[in-house]
N, C-alpha and C. Protein backbone atom coordinates (compact mmCIF):
# COMPACT_ATOMS: atom_id res chain seq x y z
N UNK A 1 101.64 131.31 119.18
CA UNK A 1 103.06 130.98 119.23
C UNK A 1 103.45 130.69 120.68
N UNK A 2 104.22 129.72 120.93
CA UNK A 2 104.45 129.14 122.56
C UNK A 2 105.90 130.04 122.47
N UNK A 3 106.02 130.37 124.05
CA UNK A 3 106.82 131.25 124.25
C UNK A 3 108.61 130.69 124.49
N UNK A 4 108.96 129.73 123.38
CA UNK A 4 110.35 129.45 123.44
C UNK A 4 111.01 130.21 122.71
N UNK A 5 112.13 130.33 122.37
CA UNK A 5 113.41 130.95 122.28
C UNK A 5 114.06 130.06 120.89
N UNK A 6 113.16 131.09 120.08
CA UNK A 6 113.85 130.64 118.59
C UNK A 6 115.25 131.64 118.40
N UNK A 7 115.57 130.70 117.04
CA UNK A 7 116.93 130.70 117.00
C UNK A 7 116.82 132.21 115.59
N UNK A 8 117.80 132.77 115.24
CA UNK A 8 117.56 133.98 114.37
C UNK A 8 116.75 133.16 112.84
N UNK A 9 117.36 132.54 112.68
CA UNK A 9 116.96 131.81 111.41
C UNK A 9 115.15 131.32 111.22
N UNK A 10 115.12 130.51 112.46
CA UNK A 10 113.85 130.01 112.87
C UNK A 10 112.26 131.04 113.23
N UNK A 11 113.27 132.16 113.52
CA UNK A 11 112.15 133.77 113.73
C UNK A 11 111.97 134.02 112.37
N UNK A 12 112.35 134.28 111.70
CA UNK A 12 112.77 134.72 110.31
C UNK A 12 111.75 134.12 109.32
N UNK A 13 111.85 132.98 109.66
CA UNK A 13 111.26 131.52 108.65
C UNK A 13 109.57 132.12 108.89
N UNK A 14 109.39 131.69 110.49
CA UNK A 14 108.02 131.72 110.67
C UNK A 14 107.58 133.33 110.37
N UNK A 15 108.42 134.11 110.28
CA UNK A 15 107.80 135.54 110.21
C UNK A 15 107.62 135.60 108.83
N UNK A 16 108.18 134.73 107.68
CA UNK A 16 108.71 134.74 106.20
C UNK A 16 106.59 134.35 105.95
N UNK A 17 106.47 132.88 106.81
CA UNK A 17 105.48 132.58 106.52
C UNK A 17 103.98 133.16 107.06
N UNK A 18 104.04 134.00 107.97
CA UNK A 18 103.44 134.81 108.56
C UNK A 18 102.71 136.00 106.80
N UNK A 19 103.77 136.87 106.40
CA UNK A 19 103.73 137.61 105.55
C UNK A 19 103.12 136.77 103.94
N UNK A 20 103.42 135.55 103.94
CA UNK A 20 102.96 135.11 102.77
C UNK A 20 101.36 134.76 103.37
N UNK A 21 101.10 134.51 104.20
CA UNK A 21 99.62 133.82 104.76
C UNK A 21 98.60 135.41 104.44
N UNK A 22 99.52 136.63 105.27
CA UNK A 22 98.80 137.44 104.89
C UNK A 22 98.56 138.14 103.69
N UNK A 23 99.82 138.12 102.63
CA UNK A 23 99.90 138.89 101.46
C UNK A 23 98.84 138.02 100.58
N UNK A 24 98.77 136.62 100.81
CA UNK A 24 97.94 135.43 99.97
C UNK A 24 96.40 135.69 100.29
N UNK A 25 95.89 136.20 101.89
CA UNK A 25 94.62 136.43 102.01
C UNK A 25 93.91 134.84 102.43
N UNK A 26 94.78 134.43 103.09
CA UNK A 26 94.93 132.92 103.65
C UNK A 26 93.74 132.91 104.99
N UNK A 27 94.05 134.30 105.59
CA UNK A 27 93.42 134.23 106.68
C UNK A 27 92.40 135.44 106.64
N UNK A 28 91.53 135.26 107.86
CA UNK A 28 90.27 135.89 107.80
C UNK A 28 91.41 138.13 108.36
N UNK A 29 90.49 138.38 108.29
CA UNK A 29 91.06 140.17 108.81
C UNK A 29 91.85 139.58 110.33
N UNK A 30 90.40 139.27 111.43
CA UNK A 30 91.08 139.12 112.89
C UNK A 30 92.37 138.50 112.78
N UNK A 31 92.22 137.21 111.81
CA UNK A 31 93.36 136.40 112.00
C UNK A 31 94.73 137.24 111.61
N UNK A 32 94.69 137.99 110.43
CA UNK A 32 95.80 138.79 109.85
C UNK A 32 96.14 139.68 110.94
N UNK A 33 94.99 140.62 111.91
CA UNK A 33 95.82 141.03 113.09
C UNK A 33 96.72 140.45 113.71
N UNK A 34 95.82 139.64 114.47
CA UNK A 34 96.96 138.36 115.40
C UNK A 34 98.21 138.25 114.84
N UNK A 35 98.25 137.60 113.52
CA UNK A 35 99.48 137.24 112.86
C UNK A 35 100.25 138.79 112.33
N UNK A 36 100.40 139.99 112.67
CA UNK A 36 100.79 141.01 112.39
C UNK A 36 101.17 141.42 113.66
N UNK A 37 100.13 140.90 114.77
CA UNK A 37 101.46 140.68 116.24
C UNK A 37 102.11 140.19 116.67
N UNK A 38 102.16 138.76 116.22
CA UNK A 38 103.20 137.56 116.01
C UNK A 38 104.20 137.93 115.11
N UNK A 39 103.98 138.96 113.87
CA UNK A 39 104.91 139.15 113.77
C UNK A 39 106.37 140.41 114.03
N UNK A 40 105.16 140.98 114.16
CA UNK A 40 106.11 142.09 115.48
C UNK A 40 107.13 141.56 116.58
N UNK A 41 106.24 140.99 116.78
CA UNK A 41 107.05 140.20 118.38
C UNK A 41 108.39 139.35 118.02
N UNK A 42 108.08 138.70 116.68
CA UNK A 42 109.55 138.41 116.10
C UNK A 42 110.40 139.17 115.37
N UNK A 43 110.05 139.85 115.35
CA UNK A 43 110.84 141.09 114.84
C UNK A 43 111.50 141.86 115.52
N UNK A 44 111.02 141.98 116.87
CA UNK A 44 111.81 142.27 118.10
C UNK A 44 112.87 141.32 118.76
N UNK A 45 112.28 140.01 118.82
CA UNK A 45 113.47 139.36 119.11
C UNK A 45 114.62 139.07 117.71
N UNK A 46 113.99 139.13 116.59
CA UNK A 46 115.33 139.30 115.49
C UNK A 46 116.38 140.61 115.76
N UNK A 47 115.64 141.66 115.98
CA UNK A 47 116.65 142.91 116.32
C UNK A 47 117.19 142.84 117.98
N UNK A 48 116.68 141.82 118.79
CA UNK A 48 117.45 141.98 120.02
C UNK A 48 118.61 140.55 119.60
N UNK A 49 118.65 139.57 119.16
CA UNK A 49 119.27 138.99 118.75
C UNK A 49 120.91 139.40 117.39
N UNK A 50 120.38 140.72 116.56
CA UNK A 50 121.31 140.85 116.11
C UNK A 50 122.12 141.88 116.89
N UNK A 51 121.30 142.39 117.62
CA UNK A 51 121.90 143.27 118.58
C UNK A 51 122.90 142.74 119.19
N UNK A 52 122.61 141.60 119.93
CA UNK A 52 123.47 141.20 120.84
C UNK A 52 124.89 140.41 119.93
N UNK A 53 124.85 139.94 118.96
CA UNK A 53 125.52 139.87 118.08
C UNK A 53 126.75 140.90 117.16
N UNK A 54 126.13 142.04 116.94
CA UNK A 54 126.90 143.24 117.07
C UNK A 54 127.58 143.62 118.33
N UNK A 55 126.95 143.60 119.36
CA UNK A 55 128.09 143.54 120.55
C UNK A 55 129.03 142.70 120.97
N UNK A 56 128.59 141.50 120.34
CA UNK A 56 129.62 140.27 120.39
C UNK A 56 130.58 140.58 119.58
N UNK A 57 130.41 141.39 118.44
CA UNK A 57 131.53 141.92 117.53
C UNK A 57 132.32 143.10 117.65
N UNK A 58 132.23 143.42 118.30
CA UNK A 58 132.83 144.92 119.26
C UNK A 58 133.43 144.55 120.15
N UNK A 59 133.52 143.49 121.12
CA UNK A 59 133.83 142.87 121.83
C UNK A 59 135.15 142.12 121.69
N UNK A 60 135.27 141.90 119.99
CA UNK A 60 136.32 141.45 119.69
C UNK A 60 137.06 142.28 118.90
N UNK A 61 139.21 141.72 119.12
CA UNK A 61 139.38 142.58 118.78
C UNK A 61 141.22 142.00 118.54
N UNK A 62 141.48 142.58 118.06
CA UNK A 62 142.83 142.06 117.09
C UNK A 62 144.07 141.35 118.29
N UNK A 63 144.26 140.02 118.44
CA UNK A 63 145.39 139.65 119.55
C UNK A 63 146.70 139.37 118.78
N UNK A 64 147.51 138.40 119.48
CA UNK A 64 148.65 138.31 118.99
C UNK A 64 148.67 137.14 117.87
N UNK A 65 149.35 137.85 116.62
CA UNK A 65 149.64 136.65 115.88
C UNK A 65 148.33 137.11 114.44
N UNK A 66 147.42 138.17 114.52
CA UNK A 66 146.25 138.66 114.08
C UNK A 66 144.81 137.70 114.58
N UNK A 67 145.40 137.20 115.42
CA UNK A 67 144.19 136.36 115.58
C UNK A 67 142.94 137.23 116.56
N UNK A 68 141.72 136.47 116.28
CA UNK A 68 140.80 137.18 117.02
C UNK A 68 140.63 136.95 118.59
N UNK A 69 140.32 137.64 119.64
CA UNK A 69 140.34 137.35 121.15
C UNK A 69 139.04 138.27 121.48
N UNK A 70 138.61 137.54 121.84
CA UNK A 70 136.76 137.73 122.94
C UNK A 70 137.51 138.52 124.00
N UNK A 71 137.19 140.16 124.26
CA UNK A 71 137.32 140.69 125.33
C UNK A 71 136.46 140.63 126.62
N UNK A 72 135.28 139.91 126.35
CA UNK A 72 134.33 140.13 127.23
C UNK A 72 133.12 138.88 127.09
N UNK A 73 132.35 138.73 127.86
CA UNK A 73 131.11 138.20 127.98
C UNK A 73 130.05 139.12 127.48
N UNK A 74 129.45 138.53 126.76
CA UNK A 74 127.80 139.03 126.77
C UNK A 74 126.62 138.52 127.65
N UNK A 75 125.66 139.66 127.50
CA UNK A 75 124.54 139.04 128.49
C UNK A 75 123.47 138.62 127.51
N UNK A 76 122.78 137.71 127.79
CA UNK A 76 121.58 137.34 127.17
C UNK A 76 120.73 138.30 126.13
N UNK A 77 120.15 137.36 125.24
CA UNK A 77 119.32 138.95 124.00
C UNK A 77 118.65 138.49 125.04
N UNK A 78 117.28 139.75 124.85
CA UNK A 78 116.10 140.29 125.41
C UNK A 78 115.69 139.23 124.74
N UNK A 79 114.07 138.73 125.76
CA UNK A 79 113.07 137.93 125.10
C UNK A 79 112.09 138.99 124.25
């Protein structure tokens, strides 16, 4: 996996297909390792991604009129 900056959906997908390659017996044992650290690793950036998302929602918070108002900036999810 090249080290860009998928989107939540796009982690998800390839981790979706990760689990069918291995549950199917697609790949040899070594290979099912590898792909069981590939999919870890997206699994970390899915939970630093909803993370940062939950703080984006805390962040907000009832203004005038009921409308919603961003109190703050967030910082980047973790890679």
């Amino acid at each position: 996996m090249t080290k860009q900056k998928l989107t939540y959906e796009q982690a998800m997908e390839t981790l979706e297909s990760i689990v069918t390659e291995i549950e199917q017996g697609e790949v040899s044992l070594e290979q099912s390792i590898e792909k069981y650290a590939e999919g870890i690793k997206l699994i970390q950036q899915c939970r630093g991604i909803l993370d940062a998302a939950e703080k984006k929602i805390q962040l907000l918070s009832r203004g005038e009129g009921g409308k919603l108002v961003e109190d703050g900036e967030l910082p980047e999810p973790p890679e």
